[in-house]
Structures are given as C-alpha cells and as structure tokens.
N, C-alpha and C. Protein backbone atom coordinates (compact mmCIF):
# COMPACT_ATOMS: atom_id res chain seq x y z
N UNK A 1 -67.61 -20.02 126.05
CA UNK A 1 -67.29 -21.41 126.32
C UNK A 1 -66.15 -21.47 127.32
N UNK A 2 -66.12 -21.86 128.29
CA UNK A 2 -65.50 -22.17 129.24
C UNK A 2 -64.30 -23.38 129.01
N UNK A 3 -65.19 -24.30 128.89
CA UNK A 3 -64.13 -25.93 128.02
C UNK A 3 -65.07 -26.53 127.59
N UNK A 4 -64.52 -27.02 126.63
CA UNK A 4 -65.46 -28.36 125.56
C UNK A 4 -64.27 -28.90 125.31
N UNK A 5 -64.89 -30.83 125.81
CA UNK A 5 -64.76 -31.89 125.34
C UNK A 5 -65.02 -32.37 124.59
N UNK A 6 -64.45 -33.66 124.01
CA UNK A 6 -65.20 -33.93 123.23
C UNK A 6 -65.64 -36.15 123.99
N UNK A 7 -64.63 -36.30 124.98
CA UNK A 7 -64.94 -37.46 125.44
C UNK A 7 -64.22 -37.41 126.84
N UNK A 8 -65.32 -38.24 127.85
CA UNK A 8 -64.59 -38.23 128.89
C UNK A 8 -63.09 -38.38 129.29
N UNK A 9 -62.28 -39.28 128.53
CA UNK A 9 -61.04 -38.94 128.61
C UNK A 9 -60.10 -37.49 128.24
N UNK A 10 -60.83 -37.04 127.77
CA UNK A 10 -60.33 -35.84 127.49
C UNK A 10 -60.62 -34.72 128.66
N UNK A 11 -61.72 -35.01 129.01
CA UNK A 11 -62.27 -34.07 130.66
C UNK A 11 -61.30 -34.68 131.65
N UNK A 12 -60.90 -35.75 131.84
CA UNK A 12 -59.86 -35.99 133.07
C UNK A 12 -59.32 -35.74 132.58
N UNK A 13 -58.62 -35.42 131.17
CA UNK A 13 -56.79 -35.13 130.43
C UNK A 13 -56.72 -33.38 131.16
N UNK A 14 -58.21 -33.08 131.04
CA UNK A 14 -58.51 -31.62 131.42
C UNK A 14 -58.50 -30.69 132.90
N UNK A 15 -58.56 -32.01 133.43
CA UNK A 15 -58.83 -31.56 134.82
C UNK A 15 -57.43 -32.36 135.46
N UNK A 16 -56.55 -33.05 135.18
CA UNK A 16 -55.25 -33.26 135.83
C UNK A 16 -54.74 -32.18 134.86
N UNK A 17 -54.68 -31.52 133.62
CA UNK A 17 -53.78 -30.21 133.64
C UNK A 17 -53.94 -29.33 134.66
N UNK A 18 -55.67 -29.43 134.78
CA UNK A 18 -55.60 -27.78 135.71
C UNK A 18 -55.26 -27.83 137.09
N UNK A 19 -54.95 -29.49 137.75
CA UNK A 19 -54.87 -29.76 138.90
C UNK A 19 -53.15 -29.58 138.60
N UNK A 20 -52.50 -29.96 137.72
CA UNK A 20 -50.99 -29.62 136.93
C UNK A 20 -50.68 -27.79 137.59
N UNK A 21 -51.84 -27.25 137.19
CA UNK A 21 -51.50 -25.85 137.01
C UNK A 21 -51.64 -25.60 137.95
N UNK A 22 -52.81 -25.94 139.22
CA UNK A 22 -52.72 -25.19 140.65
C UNK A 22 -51.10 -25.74 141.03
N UNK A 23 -50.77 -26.75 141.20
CA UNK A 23 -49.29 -27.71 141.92
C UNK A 23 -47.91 -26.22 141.42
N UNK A 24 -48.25 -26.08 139.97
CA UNK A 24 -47.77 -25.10 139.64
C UNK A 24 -47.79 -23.74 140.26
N UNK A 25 -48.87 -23.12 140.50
CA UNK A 25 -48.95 -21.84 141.04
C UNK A 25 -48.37 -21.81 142.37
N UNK A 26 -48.68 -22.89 143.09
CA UNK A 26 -48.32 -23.52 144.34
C UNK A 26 -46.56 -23.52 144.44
N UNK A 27 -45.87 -23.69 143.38
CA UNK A 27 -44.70 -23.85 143.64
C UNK A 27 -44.31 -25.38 143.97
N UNK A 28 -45.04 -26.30 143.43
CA UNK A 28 -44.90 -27.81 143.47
C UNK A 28 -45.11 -28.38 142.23
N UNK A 29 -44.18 -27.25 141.34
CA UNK A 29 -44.20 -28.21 139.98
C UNK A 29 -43.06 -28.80 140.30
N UNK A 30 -42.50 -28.95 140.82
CA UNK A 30 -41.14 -30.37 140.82
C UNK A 30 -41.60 -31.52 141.15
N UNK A 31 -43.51 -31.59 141.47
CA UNK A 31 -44.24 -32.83 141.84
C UNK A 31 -44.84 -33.52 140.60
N UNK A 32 -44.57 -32.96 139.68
CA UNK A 32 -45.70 -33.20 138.41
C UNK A 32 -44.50 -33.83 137.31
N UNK A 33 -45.55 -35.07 136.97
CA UNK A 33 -44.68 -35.35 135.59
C UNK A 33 -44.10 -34.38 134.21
N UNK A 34 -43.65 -34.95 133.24
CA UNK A 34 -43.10 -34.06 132.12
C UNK A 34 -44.11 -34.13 131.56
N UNK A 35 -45.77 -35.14 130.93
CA UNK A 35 -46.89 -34.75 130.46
C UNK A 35 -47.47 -34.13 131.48
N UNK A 36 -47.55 -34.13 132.48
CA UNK A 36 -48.90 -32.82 133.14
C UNK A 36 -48.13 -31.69 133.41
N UNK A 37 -46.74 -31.44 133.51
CA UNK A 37 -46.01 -30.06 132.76
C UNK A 37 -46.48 -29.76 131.45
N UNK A 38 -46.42 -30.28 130.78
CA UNK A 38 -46.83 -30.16 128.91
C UNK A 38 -48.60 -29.67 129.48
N UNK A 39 -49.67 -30.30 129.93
CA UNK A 39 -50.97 -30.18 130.06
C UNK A 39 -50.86 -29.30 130.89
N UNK A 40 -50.42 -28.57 131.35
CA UNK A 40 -50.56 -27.53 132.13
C UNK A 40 -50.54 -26.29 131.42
N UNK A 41 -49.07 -25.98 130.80
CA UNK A 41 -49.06 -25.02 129.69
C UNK A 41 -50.06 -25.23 128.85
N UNK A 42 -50.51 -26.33 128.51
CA UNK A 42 -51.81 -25.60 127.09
C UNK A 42 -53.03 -25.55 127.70
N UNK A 43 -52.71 -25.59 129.39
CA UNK A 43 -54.28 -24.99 129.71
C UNK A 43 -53.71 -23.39 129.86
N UNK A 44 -52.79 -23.29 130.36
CA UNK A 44 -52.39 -21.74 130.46
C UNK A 44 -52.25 -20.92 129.57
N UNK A 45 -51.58 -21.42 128.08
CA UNK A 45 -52.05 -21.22 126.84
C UNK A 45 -53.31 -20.51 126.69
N UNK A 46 -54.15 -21.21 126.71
CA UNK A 46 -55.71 -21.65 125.90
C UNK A 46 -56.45 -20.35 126.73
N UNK A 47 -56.10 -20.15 128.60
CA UNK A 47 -56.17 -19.31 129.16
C UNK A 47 -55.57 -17.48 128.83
N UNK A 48 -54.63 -17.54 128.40
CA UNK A 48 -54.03 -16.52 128.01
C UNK A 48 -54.55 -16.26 126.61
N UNK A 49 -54.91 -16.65 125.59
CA UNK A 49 -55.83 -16.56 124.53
C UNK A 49 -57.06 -15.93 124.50
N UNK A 50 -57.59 -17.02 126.00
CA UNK A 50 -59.22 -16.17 125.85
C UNK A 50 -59.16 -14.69 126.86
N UNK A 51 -58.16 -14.94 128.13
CA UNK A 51 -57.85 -13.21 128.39
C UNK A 51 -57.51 -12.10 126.92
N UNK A 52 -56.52 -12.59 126.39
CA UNK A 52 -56.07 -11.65 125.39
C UNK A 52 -57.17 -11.08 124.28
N UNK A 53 -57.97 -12.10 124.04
CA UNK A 53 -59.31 -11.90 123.35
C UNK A 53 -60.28 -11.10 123.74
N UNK A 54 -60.25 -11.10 125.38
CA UNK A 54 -61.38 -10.58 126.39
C UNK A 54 -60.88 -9.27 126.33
N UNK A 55 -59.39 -8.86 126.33
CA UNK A 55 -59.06 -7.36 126.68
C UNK A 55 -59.28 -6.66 125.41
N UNK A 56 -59.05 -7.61 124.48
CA UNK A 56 -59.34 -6.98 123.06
C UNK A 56 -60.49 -6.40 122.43
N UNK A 57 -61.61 -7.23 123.00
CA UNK A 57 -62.51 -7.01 122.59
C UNK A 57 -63.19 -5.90 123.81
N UNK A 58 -62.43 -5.52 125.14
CA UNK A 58 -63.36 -5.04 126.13
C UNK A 58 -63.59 -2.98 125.66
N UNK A 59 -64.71 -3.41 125.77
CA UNK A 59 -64.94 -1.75 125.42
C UNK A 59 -64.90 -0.97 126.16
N UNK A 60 -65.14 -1.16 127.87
CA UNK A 60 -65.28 -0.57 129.24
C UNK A 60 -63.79 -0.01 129.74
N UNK A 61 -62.88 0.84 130.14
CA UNK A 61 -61.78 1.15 130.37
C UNK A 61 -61.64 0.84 131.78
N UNK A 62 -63.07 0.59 132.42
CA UNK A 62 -62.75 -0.01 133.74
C UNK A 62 -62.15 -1.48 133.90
N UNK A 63 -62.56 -2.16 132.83
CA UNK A 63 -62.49 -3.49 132.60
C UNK A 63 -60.91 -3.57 132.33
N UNK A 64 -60.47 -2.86 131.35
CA UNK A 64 -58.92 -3.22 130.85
C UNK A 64 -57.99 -3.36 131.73
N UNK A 65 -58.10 -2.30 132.52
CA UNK A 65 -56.61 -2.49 133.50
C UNK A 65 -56.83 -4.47 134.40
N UNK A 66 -57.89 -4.38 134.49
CA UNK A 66 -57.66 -6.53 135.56
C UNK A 66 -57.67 -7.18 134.00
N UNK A 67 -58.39 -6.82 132.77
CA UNK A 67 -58.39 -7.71 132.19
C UNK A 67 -56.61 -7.84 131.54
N UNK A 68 -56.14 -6.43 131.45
CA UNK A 68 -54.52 -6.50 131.27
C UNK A 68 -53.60 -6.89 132.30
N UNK A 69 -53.85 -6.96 133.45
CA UNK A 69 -53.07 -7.30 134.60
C UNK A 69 -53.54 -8.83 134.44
N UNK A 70 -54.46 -9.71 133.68
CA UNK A 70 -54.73 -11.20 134.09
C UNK A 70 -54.13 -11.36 132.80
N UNK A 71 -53.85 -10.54 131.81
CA UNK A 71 -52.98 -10.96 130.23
C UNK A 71 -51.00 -11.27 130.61
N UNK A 72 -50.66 -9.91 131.58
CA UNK A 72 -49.43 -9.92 131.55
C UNK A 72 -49.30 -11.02 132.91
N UNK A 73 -50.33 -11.40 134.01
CA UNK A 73 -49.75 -12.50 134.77
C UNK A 73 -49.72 -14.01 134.00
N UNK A 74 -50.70 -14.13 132.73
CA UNK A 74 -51.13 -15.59 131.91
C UNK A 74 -49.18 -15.76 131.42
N UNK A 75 -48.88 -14.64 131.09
CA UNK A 75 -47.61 -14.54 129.99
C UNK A 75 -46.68 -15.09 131.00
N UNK A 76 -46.77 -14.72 131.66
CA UNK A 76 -45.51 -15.37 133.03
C UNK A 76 -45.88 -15.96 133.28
N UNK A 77 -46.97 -16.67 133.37
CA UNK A 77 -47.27 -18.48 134.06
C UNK A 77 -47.20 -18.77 132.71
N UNK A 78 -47.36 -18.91 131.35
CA UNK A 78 -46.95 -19.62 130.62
C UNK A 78 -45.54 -19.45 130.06
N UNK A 79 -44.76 -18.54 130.45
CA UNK A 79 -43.06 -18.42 129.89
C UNK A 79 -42.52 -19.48 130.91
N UNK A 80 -42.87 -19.04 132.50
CA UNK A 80 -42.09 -20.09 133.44
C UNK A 80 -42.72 -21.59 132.81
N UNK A 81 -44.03 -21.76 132.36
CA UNK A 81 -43.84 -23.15 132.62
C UNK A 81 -43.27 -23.88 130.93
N UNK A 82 -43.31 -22.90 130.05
CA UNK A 82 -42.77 -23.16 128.95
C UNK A 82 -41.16 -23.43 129.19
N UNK A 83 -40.61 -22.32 130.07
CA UNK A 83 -39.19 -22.85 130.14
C UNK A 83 -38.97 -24.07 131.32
N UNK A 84 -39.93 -24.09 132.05
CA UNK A 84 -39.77 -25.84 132.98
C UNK A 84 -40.05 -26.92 132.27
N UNK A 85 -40.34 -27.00 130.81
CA UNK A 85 -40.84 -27.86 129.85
C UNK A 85 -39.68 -28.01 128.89
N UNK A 86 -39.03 -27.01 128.44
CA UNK A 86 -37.47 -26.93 127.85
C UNK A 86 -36.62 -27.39 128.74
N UNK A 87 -36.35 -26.98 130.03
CA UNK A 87 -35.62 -27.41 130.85
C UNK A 87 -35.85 -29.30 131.09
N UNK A 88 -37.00 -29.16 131.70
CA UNK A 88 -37.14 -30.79 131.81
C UNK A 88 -36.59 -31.99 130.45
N UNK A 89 -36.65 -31.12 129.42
CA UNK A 89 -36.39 -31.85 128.00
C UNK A 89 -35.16 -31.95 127.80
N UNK A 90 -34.24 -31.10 128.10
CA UNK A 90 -32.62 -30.81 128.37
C UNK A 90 -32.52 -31.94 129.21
N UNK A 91 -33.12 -31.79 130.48
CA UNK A 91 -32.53 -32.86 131.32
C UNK A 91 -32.68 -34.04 131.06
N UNK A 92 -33.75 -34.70 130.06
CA UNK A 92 -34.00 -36.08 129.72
C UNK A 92 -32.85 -36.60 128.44
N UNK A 93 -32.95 -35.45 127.84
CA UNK A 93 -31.64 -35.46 126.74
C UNK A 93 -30.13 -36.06 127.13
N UNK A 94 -30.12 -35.45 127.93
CA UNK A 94 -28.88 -35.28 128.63
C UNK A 94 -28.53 -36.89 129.57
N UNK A 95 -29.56 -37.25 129.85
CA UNK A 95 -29.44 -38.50 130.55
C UNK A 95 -29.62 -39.77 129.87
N UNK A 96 -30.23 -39.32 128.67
CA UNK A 96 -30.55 -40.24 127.77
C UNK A 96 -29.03 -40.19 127.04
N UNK A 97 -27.99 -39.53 126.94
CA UNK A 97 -26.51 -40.03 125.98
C UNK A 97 -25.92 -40.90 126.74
N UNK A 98 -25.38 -41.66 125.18
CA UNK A 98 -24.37 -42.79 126.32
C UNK A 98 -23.23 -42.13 126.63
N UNK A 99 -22.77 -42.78 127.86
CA UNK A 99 -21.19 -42.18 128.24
C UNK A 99 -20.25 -42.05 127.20
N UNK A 100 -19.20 -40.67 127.28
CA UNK A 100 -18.29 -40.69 126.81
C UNK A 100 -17.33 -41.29 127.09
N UNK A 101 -16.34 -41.87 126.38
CA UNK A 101 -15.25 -42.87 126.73
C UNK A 101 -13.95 -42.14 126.34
C-alpha cells in the first residue's frame, strides 16, 4: 500500500504534506506553515516505517545496503523536521507570554 484514504479531504491533507516535504528537502521550509511542518513529518514518519519494515524484511543483501542508506537518510529528514516543529513551538510560546514588568 502506497497511501490509503479514507476521504478526499484527507488526500489533499496528503498531498500538501508531501508538497510540505519536497519545500522541505528543497530547503524552503521557512515557507511552510506550523501544520504542514507537523504534515510533513508524519509523512516522513509513515515513510521511514515502511523503509524500516522493507530492510527488515529484505532477504537479498544486494537490496540492504539502498534499502539502509533510504532508513538512515528517512531518520535525518525526520529528526531535522521534528526539531523545526519543537523549534517553531518554542517560538510561538515565547511570543505568546505577556511582557514582563
């Protein structure tokens, strides 16, 4: 399975993450809101799952080394965008206190 929906809103929720995630790879996540940051990681997530599954299960030793080189690049596109998702949350925090007096 590739992706399953379950309603068209959920296929566009699906396809502005992954349009989230190219802006990302691109180096233009400072263009993307704080939800299509959030929808981005759980497509990268969901991605790094079914690699990790794929290497797990791969029986071929030719196969492991890209299917482990596409496990350890998923882990770094989802740590950076996990910590641009902490970060962005800091910064809303932070703007959201009232002044100190």
């Amino acid at each position: 399975t590739v992706s399953g929906v379950k309603s068209a809103e959920d296929a566009f929720a699906r396809s502005e993450g992954l349009e989230s995630l190219r802006c990302i790879l691109q180096g233009q996540g400072q263009q993307i809101s704080d939800e299509h940051c959030h929808a981005a990681g759980i497509i990268a997530a969901e991605m790094l799952e079914a690699a990790t599954e794929a290497l797990s299960r791969s029986m071929y030793h030719h196969e492991r080394g890209d299917l482990f080189r596409s496990v350890e690049a998923l882990e770094a596109l989802s740590n950076a965008i996990r910590l641009e998702c902490a970060s962005r949350q800091r910064e809303s925090e932070v703007h959201a206190l009232p002044p100190l007096n």
